[in-house]
Every structure is written in C-alpha cells, then in structure tokens.
Protein backbone atom coordinates (compact mmCIF):
# COMPACT_ATOMS: atom_id res chain seq x y z
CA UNK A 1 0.00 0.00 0.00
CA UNK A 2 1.06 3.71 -0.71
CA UNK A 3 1.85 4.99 2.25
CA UNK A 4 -1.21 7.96 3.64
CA UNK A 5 -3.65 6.51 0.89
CA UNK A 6 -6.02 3.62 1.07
CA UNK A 7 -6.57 0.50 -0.95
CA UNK A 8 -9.67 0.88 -3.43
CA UNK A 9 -10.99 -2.81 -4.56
CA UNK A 10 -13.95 -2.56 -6.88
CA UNK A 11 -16.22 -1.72 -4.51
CA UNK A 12 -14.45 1.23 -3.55
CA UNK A 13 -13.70 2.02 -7.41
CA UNK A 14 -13.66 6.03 -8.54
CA UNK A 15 -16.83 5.29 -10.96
CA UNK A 16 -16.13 7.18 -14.24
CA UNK A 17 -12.65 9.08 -12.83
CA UNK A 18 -11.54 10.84 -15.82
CA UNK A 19 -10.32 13.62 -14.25
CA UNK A 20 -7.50 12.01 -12.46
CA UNK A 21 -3.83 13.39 -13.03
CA UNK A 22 -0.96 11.83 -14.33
CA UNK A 23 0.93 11.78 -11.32
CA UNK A 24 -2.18 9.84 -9.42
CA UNK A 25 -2.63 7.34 -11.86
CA UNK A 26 1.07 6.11 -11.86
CA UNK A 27 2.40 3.02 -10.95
CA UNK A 28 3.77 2.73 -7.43
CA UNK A 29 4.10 -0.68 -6.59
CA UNK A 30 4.76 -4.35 -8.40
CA UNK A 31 4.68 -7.19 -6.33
CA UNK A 32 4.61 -11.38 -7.06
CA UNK A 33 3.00 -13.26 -4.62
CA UNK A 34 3.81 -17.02 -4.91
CA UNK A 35 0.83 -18.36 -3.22
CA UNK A 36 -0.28 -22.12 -2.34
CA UNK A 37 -3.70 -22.66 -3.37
CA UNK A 38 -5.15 -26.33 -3.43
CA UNK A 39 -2.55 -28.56 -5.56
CA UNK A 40 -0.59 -26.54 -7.14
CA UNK A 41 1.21 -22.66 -6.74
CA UNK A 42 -0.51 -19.73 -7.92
CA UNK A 43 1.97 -16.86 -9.08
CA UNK A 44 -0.23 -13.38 -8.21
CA UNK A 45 0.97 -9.97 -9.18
CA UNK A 46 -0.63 -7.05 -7.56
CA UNK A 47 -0.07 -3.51 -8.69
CA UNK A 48 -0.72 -0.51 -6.83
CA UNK A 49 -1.36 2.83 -8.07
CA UNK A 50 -0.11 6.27 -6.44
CA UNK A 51 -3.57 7.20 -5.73
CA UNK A 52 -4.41 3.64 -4.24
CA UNK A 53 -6.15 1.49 -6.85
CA UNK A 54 -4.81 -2.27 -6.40
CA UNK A 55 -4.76 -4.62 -9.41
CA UNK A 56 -4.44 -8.14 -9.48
CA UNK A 57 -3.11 -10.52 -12.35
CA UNK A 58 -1.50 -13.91 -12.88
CA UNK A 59 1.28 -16.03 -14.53
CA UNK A 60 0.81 -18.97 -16.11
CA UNK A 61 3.77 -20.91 -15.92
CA UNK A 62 3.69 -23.24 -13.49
CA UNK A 63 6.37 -24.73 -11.38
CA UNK A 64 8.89 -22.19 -12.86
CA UNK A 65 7.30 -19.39 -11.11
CA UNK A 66 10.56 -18.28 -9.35
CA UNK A 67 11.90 -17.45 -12.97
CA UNK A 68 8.65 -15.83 -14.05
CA UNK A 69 8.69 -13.86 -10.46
CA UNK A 70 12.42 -12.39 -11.11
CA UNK A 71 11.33 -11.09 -14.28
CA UNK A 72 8.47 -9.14 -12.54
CA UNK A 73 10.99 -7.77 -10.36
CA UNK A 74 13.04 -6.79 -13.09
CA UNK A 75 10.31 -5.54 -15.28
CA UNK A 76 9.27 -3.46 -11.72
CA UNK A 77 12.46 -1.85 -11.76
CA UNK A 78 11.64 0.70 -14.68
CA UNK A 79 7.74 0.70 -14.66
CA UNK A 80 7.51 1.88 -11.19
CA UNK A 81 6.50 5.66 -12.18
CA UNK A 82 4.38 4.70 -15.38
CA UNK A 83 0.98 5.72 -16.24
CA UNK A 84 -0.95 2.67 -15.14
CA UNK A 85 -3.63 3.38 -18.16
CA UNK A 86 -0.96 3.31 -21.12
CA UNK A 87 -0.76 -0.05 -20.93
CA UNK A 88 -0.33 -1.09 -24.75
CA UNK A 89 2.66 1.13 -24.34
CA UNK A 90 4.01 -0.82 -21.45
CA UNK A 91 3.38 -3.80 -23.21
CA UNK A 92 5.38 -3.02 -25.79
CA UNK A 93 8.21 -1.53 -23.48
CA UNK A 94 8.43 -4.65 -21.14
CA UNK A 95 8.60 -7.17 -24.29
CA UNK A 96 10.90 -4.89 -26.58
CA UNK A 97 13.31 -3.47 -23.45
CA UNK A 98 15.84 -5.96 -23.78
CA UNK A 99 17.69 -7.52 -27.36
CA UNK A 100 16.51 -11.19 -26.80
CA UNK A 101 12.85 -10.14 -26.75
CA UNK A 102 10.12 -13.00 -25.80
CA UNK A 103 9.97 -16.29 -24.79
CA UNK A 104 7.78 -17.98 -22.53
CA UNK A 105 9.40 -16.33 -19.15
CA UNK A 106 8.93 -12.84 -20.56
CA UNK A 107 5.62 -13.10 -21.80
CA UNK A 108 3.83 -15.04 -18.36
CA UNK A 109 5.44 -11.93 -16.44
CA UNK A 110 4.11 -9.34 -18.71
CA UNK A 111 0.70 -11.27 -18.68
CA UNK A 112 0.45 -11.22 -15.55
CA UNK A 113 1.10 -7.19 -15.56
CA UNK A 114 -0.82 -7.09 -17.93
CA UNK A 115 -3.89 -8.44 -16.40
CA UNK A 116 -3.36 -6.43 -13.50
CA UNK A 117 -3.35 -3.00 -15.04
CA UNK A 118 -6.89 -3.73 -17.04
CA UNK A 119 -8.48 -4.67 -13.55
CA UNK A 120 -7.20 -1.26 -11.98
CA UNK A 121 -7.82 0.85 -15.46
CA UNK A 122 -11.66 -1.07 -14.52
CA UNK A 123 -11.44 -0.08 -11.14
CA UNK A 124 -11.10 3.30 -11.70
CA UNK A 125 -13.54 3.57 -14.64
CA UNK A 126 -16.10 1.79 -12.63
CA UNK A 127 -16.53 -0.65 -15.38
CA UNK A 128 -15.91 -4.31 -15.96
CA UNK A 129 -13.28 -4.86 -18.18
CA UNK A 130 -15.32 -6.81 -21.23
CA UNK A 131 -16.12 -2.72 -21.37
CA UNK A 132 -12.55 -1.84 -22.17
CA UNK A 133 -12.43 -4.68 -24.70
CA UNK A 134 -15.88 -3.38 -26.98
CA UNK A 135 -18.13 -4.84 -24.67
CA UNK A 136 -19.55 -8.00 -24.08
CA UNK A 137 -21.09 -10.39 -26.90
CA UNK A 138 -22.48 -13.02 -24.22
CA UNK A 139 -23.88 -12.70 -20.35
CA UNK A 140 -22.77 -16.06 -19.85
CA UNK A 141 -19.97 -18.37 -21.27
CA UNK A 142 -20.07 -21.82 -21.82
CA UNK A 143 -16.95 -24.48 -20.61
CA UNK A 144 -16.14 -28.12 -21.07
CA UNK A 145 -15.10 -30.51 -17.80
CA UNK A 146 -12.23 -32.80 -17.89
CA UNK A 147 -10.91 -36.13 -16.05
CA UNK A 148 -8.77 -38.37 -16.52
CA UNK A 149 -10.10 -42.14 -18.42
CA UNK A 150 -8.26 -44.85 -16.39
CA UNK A 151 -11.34 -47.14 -16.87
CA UNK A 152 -14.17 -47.67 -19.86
CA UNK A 153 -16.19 -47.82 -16.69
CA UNK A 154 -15.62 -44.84 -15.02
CA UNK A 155 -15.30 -42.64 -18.16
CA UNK A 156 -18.60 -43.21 -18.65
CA UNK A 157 -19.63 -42.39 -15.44
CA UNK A 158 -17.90 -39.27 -14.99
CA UNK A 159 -19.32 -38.25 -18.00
CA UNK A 160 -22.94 -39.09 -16.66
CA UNK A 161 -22.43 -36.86 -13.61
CA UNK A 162 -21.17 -33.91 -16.05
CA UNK A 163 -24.26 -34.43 -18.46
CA UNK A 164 -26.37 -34.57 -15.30
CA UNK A 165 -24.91 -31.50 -14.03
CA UNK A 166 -25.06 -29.73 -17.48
CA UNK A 167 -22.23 -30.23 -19.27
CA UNK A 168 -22.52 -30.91 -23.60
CA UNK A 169 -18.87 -30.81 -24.07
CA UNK A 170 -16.49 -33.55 -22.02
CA UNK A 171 -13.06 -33.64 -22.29
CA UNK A 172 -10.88 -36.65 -21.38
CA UNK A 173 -6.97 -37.30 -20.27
CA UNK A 174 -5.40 -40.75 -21.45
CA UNK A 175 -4.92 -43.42 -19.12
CA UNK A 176 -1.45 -44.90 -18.69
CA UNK A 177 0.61 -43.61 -15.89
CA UNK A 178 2.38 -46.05 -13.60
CA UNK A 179 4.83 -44.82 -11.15
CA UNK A 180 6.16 -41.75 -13.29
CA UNK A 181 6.77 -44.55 -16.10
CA UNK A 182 4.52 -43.92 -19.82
CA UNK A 183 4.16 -45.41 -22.26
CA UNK A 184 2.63 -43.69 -25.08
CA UNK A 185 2.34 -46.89 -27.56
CA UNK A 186 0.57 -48.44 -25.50
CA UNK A 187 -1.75 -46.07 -24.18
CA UNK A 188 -3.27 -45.52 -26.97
CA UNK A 189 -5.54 -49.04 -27.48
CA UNK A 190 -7.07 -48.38 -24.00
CA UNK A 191 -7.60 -44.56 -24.40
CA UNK A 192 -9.55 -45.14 -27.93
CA UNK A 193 -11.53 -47.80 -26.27
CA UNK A 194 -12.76 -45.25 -24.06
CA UNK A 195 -13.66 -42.89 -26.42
CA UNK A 196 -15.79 -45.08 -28.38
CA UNK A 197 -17.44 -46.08 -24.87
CA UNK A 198 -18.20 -42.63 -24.31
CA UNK A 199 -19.28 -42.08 -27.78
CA UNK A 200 -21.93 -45.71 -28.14
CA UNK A 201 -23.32 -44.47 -24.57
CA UNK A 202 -23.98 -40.77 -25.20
CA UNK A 203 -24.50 -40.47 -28.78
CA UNK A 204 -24.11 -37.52 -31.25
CA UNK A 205 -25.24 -34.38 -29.16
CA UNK A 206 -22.07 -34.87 -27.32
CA UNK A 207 -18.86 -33.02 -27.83
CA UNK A 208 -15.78 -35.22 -26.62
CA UNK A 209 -12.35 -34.02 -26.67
CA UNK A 210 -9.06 -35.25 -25.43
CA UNK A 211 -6.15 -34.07 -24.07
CA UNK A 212 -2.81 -35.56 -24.98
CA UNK A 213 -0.41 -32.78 -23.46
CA UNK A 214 1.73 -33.35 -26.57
CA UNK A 215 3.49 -36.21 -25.11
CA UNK A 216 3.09 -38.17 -28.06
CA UNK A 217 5.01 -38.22 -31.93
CA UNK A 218 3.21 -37.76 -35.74
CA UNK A 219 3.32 -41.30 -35.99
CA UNK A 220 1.54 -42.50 -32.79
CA UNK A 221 -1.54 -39.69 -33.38
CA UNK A 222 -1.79 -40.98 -36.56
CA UNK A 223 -2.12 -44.38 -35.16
CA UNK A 224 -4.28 -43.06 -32.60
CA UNK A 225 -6.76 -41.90 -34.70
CA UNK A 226 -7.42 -44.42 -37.13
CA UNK A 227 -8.66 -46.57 -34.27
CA UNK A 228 -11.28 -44.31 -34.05
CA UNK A 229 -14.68 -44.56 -35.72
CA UNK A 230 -15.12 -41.80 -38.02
CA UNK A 231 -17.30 -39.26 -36.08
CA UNK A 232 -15.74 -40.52 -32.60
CA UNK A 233 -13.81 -37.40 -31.76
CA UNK A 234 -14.51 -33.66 -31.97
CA UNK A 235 -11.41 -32.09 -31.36
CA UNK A 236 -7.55 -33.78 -30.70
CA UNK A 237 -5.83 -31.35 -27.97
CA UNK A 238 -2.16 -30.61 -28.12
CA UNK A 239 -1.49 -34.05 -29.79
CA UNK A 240 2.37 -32.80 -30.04
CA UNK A 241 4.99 -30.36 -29.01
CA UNK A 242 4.31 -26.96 -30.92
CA UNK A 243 7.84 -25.78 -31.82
CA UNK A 244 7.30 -27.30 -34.95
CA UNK A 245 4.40 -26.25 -37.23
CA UNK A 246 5.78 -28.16 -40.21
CA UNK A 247 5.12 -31.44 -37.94
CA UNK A 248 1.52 -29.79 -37.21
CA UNK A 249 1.84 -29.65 -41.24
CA UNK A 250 2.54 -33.24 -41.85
CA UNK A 251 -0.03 -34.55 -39.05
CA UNK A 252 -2.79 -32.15 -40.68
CA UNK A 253 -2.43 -34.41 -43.58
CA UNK A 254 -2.88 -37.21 -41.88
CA UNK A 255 -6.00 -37.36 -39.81
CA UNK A 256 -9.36 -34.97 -40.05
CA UNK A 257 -10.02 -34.77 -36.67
CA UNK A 258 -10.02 -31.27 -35.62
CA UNK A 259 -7.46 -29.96 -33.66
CA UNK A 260 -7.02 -27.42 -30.54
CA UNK A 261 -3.86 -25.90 -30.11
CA UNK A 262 -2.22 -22.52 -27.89
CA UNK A 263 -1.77 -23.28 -24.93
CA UNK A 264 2.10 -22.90 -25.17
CA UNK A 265 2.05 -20.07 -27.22
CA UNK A 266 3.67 -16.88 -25.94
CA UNK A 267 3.12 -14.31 -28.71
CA UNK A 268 0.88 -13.82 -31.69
CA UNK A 269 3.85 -14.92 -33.79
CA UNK A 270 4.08 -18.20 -32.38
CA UNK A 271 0.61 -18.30 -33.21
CA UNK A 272 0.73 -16.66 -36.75
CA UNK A 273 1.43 -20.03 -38.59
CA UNK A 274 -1.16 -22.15 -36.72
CA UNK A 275 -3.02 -19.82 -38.27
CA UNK A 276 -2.32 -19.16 -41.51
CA UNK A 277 -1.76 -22.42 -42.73
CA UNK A 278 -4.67 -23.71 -41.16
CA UNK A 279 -2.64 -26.65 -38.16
CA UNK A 280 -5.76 -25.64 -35.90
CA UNK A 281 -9.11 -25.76 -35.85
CA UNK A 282 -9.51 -23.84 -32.42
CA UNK A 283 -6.83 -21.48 -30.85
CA UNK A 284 -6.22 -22.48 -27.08
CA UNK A 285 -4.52 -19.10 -26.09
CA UNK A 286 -4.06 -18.86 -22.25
CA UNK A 287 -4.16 -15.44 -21.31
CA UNK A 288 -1.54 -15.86 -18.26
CA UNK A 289 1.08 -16.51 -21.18
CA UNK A 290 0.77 -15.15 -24.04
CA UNK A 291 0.89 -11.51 -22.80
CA UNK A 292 -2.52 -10.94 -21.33
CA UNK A 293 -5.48 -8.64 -22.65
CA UNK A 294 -3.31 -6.74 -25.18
CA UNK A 295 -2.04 -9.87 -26.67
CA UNK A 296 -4.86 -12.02 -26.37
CA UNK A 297 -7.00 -9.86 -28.11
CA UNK A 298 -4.81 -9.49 -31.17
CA UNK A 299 -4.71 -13.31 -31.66
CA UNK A 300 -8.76 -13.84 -30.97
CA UNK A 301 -8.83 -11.22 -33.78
CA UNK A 302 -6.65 -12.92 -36.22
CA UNK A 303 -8.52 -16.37 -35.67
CA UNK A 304 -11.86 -14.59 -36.63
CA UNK A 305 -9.98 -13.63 -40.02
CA UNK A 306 -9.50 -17.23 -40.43
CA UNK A 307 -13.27 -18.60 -38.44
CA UNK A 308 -11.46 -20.15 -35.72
CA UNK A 309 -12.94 -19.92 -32.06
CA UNK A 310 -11.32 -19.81 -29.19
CA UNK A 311 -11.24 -22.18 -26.67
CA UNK A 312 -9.02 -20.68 -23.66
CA UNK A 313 -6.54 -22.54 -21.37
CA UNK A 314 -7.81 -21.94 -18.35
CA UNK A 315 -6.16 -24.24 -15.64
CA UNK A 316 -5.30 -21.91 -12.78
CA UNK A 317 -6.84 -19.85 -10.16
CA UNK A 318 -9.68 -16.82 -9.83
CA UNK A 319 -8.02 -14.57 -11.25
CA UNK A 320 -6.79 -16.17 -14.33
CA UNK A 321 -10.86 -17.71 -14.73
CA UNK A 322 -11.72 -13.96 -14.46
CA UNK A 323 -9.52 -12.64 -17.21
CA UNK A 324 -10.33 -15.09 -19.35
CA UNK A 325 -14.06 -14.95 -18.36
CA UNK A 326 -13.69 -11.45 -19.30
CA UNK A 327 -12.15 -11.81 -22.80
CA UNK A 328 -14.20 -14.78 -23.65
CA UNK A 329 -17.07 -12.45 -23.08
CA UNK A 330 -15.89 -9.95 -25.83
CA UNK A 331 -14.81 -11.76 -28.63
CA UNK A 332 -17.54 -12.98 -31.46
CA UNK A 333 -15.52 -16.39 -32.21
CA UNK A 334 -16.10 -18.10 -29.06
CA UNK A 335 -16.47 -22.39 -27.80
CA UNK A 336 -15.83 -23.17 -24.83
CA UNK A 337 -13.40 -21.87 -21.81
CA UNK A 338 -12.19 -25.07 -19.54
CA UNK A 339 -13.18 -25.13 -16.37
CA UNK A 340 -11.44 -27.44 -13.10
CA UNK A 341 -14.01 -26.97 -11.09
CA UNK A 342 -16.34 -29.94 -12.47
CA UNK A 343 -18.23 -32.37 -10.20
CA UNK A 344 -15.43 -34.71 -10.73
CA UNK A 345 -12.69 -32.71 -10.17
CA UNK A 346 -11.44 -31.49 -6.75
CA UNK A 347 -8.21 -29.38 -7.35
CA UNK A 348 -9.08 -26.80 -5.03
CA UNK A 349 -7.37 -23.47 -7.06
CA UNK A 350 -10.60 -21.21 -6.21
CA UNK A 351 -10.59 -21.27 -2.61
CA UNK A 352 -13.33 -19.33 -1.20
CA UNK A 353 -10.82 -18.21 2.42
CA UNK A 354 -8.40 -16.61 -0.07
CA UNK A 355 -10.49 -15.13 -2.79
CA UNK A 356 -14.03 -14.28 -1.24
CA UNK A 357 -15.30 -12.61 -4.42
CA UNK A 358 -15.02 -14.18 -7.61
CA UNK A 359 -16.94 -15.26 -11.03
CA UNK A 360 -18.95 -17.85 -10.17
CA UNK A 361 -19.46 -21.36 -12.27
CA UNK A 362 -23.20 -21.77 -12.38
CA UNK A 363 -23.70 -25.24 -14.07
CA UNK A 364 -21.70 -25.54 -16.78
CA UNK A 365 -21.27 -21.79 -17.15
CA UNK A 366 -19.56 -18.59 -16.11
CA UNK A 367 -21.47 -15.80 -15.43
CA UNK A 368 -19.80 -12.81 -16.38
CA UNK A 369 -19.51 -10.31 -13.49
CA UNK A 370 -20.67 -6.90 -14.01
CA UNK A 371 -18.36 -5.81 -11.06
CA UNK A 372 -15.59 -3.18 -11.28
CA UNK A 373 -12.27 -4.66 -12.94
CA UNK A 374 -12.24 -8.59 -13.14
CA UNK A 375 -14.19 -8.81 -10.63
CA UNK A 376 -11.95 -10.50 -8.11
CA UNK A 377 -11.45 -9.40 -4.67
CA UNK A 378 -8.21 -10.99 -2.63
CA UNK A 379 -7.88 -11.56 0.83
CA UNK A 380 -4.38 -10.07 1.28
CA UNK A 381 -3.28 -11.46 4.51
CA UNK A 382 -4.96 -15.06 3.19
CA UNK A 383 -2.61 -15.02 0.28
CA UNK A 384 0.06 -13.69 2.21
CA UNK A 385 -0.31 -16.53 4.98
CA UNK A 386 -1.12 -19.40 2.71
CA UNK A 387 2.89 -20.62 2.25
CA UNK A 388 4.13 -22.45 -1.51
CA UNK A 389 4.64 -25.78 -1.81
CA UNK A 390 7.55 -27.13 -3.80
CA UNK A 391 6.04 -28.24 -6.82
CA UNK A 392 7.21 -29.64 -10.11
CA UNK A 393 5.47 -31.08 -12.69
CA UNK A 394 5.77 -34.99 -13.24
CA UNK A 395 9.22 -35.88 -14.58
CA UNK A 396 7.95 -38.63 -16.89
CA UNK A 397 9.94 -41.28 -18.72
CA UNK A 398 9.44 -44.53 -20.99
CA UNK A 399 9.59 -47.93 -19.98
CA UNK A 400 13.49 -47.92 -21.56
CA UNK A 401 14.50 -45.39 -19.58
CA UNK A 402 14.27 -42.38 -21.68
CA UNK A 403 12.90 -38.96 -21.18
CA UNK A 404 9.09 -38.08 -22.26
CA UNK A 405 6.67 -35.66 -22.02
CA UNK A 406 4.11 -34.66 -19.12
C-alpha cells in the first residue's frame, strides 16, 4: 500500500474518474506473490497505483514461477513511475526493453502485468473490463469438464455426472501412468476404447475431446486416430509439441479430426502459422502466457480472419478464470473456456478463504460479473499466509529409460 492513501478494490472504485492526473494514476508498486492454493502454486501480481487502486493478475507458468517472479521484479524496476492506463505502451516496453525479446518467461510476467493494469484501469472507470475490450457479446460463457479415463467404466460415469450436471462438451486425459513410467504406444488401445465407450453411450449431441499434453510423436496420433470410428472425436488437444508447425503440417495431412492448439504459445507470432496455414481448428490461447489482454485480443482477432474460435486454457486460479471470463465475453468467435471446477474434479485453485469474491461457475457456465475490474477481490493477509509448496510437474519417462513428455 502507498503509504497515507487507502486501498480501493472494486467496490471502492472512482466510478467514471476521468479527471484524475498523471501523477495519481502512476504506478507505485509491483509485487509477485507465490501463493499455495489447493494442488498446485498460484503466481499473483498485484499492482498498486499512487492514488491507491490495487490490481491483481496472474502467470501462467507453473512450477517455474521463481523465474517468471524475477522477471516481474526486473520488469518493476523501470515501470515503477508509469501511467498505469498506457498499458499497450508498457506492453510493448516490457517485451521490446531488452535484445533477446520474448519467450515464454517474458511473456507469463508481462501477462500477468498485464492483467493487473486492465483490472485497476476497470477499477477506476467503474466498469468491468469486457467494457474496455468493446463490450460483451455473451452474459454467460459456456466451458467443457475434464478427467482423466483410467477405466471404460468410469469414463462413462464421470461423464454421466457432467451431463447430469449440465455439461454438452467432455473432455478426457489418457490413461497410462504407472509410477512416473509412460508409455505412449501403448496407451493408446485403452484410451480409444474409451472414447468409443463414451461415444456408443452418449450419442451424437455430445462433444468429446481429449487431451494428450503433446506427449506423443506424428506417428503415434496418426495411429491413434485411425482406431477411431469416423465421427468418434470432436477435437484432438495438443497431440504434439508446438515448436514445430511443419510437424503440425505433416499430421494435418494425416488425420481430419479437428485440432485445438495454444496453450504454449507466448506471442501472436508463435501463433501466426497455426493460423495461416490452417494446423488448428480452435486457438487455445491462455491469457496468463501469451501476454494478457493486449495480446490475447490481437490473436482472438486474427482467428476470426480465419473462423477459428477460441477455446481458452484456463487451468489456474480466480483470477486467471476472471480474465479469461472477461475476454471470452468480448470476442464474437467463441467455444468453450475449460473449467477445473467440475463435479469430478477437486483441485481446489478457487478457494473461497483466499479469494471471497469471484466469477462464479453456475452449471456448466460462467457468469460474467458486471463488477468493477475482473471482478476478483483478494484476501491479502490469506494469500500472504497461505505458504508455496515445492512443486514440479511430473518428470515422466518410458519404460526404456528415456525422457518423455508430461
């Protein structure tokens, strides 16, 4: 906190301040917070304003938060003194500042920043930030559940509760982990028998994706899907690593199924070729990545050129489900947004004792808030008290020996 003023959350927002100086709207403060939440870390950043507006954002690059959390620093260095509401400008001055510009470090701090400044340019407006964007298109936006298929039995069953509780669009995780040992050969008979479970019990109305993290090669996804039934599958997430678009190229050829792909992007020109050569059939940007609202927005607008809807990454905590509740709300070409907080999943990254306000999942879908900003509030001394865990991701390898994908 500045030191004489007072925090304003959005219920303490300066509705339609237009009048405020320069000096008052500068940035005074940049701050990570590495916070445990539920099963994972949650890398906050909140930014304060001279005149005491607080914004909150979030990186999405989990279990290398201490590198995203230096560059914050780093990046707080020179943008303490900015106007807070020029914030394509410090976009474009945090990823252009230094000669080896982007990569995936750079662009989940300046997300994060990024995020935050929208939800205090909201604040002070009095508006929600779909209203910064062009306003909403939808008062609600629709999200697909995931788990993960160990068993034809309980896929079907988990996908039962998730019809039951709403849900048209299911995706699934293959089955096949055994001690931190995969084997992605032979996960693939058992993962298309549960697809075509899922598809002979629920019929056509049903959307069914999977996930397959890209821990898998050309070959094996082309394997993969011509065990399936034509009509099995509705969309084929991540199937491979994205560095190379020519093997998105060559796997394109191969199979019809549509794909979903963005996750690991970090700019719109990682993105451009996806794109333009058509390698997928929905753009899975994720907001705490690949640069937040300023970037986002410039990709969701270059997949309407091409009549590609978004589907958002969305696997971390309230404030990242805001943000992206708040694009999603705003851009024509829209699916679904993932959700984790499904009937049959209990991850525990929205937890009520550290973030008492946030947009709530009603069914199947997010509301979008009408509140100030993102419409977030933060417990500060929750967060501050709720200690990280060491976490890293799984360290997977096959049954030789060898390295492989999570």
């Amino acid at each position: 906190m500045v030191e004489g003023k007072p925090t304003l959350g959005a219920e303490q927002a300066h509705p339609n301040d237009l009048s405020v100086s320069p000096r008052q709207a500068e940035i005074a403060s940049i701050e990570p917070i590495l916070v445990g939440v539920g099963a994972r870390n949650q890398l906050l950043v909140r930014v304060e304003t001279r005149d005491g507006i607080v914004g909150w954002g979030e990186s999405g690059l989990s279990s290398r938060e201490a590198a995203v959390s230096a560059m914050i620093d780093h990046f707080a260095g020179f943008l303490i003194g900015r106007d807070s509401r020029q914030i394509g400008r410090i976009w474009q001055e945090t990823y252009r500042s230094q000669y080896f510009e982007g990569g995936r470090v750079i662009t989940a701090a300046i997300s994060a920043i990024d995020i935050a400044l929208y939800d205090i340019l909201g604040k002070r407006l009095g508006v929600p930030v779909y209203q910064l964007l062009g306003g909403k298109h939808r008062d609600v936006v629709p999200t697909f559940a995931s788990f993960m298929a160990d068993t034809e039995e309980q896929t079907v069953s988990d996908t039962q509760t998730l019809i039951d509780a709403g849900w048209d669009c299911v995706r699934i995780y293959p089955a096949g982990f055994n001690g931190g040992t995969f084997d992605p050969r032979r996960s693939l008979g058992p993962t298309a028998d549960a697809l075509i479970a899922m598809r002979a019990t629920f019929g056509k109305d049903l959307c069914i994706g999977i996930d397959l993290h890209h821990r898998y090669c050309p070959a094996e996804i082309a394997s993969f899907c011509h065990m399936l039934p034509p009509g099995t599958l509705d969309f084929l997430e991540e199937p491979i690593r994205s560095e190379s678009p020519e093997a998105y190229a060559m796997l394109r050829r191969m199979t019809n199924v549509p794909f979903a792909v963005g996750e690991e992007f970090a700019s719109k020109w990682q993105a451009a070729p996806f794109l333009e050569q058509g390698l997928t059939q929905y753009m899975r940007l994720d907001i705490c990545n690949i640069g937040g609202f300023t970037e986002a927005m410039k990709v969701a607008g270059w997949s309407e050129r091409h009549y590609i809807d978004l589907m958002p990454h969305n696997p971390l905590g309230p404030v990242c489900t805001a943000a992206t509740v708040q694009m999603s709300a705003a851009v024509p070409n829209f699916s679904w947004l993932e959700t984790r907080q499904s009937p049959v999943e209990n991850l525990g990254f929205h937890d009520k004792a550290l973030f008492p306000v946030q947009i709530e999942l009603e069914g199947a879908v997010y509301r979008v808030s009408d509140r100030p900003g993102l419409g977030v509030e933060v417990d500060e001394a929750a967060v501050r008290a709720s200690k990280p865990a060491q976490v890293e991701c799984p360290h997977l390898r096959k049954p030789d020996g060898s390295v492989t994908n999570w």
